[in-house]
Protein backbone atom coordinates (compact mmCIF):
# COMPACT_ATOMS: atom_id res chain seq x y z
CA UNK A 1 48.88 -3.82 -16.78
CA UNK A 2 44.96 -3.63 -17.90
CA UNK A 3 44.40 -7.02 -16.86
CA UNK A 4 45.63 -6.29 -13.11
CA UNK A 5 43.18 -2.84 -13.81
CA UNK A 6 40.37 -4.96 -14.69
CA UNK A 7 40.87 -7.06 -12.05
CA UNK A 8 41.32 -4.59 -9.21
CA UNK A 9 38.43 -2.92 -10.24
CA UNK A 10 36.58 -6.43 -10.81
CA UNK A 11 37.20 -6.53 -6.94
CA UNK A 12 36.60 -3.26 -5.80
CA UNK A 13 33.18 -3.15 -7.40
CA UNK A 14 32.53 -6.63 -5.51
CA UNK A 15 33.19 -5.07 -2.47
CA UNK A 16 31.15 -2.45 -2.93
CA UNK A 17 28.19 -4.77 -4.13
CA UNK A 18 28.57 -7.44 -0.74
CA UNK A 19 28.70 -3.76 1.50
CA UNK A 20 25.49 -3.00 -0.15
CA UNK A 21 23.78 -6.62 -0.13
CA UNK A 22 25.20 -6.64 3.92
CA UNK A 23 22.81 -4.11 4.92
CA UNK A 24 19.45 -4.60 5.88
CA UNK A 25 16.16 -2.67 4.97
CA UNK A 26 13.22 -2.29 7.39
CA UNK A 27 9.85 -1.20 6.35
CA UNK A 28 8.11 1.16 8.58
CA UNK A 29 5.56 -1.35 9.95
CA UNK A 30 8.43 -3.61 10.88
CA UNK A 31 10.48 -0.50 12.48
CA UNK A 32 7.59 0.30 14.38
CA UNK A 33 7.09 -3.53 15.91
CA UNK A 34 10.76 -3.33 17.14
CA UNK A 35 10.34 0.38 18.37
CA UNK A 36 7.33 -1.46 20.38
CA UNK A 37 8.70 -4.07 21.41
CA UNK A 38 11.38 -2.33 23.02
CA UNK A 39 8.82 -0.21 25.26
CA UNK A 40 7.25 -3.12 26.13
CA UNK A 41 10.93 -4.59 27.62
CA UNK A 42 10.99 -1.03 28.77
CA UNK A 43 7.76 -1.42 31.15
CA UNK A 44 7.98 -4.89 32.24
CA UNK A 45 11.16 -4.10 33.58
CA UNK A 46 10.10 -1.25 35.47
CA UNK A 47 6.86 -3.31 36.84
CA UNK A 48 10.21 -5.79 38.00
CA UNK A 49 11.99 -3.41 39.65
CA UNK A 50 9.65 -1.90 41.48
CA UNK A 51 8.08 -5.46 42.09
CA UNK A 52 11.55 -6.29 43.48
CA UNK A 53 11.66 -3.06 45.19
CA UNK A 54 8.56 -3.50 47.17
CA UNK A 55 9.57 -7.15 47.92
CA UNK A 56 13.03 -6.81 49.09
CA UNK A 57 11.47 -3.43 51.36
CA UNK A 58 8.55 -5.83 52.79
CA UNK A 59 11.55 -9.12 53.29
CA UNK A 60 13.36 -6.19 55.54
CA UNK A 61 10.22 -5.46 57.80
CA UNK A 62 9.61 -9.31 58.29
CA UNK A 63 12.89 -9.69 59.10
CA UNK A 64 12.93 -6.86 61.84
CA UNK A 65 10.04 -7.81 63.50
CA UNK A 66 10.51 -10.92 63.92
CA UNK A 67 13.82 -10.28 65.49
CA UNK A 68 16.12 -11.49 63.05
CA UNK A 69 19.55 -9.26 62.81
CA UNK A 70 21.59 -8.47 59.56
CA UNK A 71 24.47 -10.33 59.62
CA UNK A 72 26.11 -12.41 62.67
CA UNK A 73 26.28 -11.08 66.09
CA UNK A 74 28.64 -11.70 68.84
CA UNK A 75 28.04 -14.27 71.37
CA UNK A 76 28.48 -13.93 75.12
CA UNK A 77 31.35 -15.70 75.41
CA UNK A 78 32.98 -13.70 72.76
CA UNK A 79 32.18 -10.13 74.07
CA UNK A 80 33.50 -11.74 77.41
CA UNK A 81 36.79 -12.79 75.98
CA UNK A 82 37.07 -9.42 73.97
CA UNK A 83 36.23 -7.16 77.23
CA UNK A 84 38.79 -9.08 79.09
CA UNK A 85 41.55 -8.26 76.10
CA UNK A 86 40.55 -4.68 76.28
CA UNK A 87 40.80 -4.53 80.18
CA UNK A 88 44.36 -6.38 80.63
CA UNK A 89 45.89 -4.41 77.22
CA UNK A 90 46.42 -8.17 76.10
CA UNK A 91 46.37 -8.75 71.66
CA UNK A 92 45.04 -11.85 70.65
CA UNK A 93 47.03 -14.86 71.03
């Protein structure tokens, strides 16, 4: 009966000991060099999303005057065909 004691407590207190060794200590200097280097992720991410912003606001305008559409329009033919379904009542076959 001791011996399993000894032993169960042999394990617990290793336990304990690898929890403890497991974490890790920062000093403040090496706190503060993540904290910045985090705001610095912080503002070059806003610098990119306004950049992108800007860019995909300035793609749009190039796009509408130079008479590009978004997406695909119909073509003659096609608004022909579909005007004639719509006048005889017809589906699509």
């Amino acid at each position: 009966m001791t011996g399993t004691r000894i032993s169960a407590g042999a394990i617990l207190v290793c336990l304990a000991l690898s929890t403890l060794a497991a974490q890790v200590v920062f000093t403040k200097p090496q706190v503060a060099d993540r904290i910045r280097k985090v705001e610095d992720g912080v503002d070059e991410f806003r610098k990119w999303a306004e950049h992108r912003g800007d860019q995909g606001k300035d793609t749009a305008q190039a796009a509408k005057t130079a008479g590009r559409s978004k997406g695909r329009t119909a073509t003659q033919p096609q608004k022909d065909v579909a005007q004639e379904k719509r006048r005889t009542g017809r589906c699509a076959e």
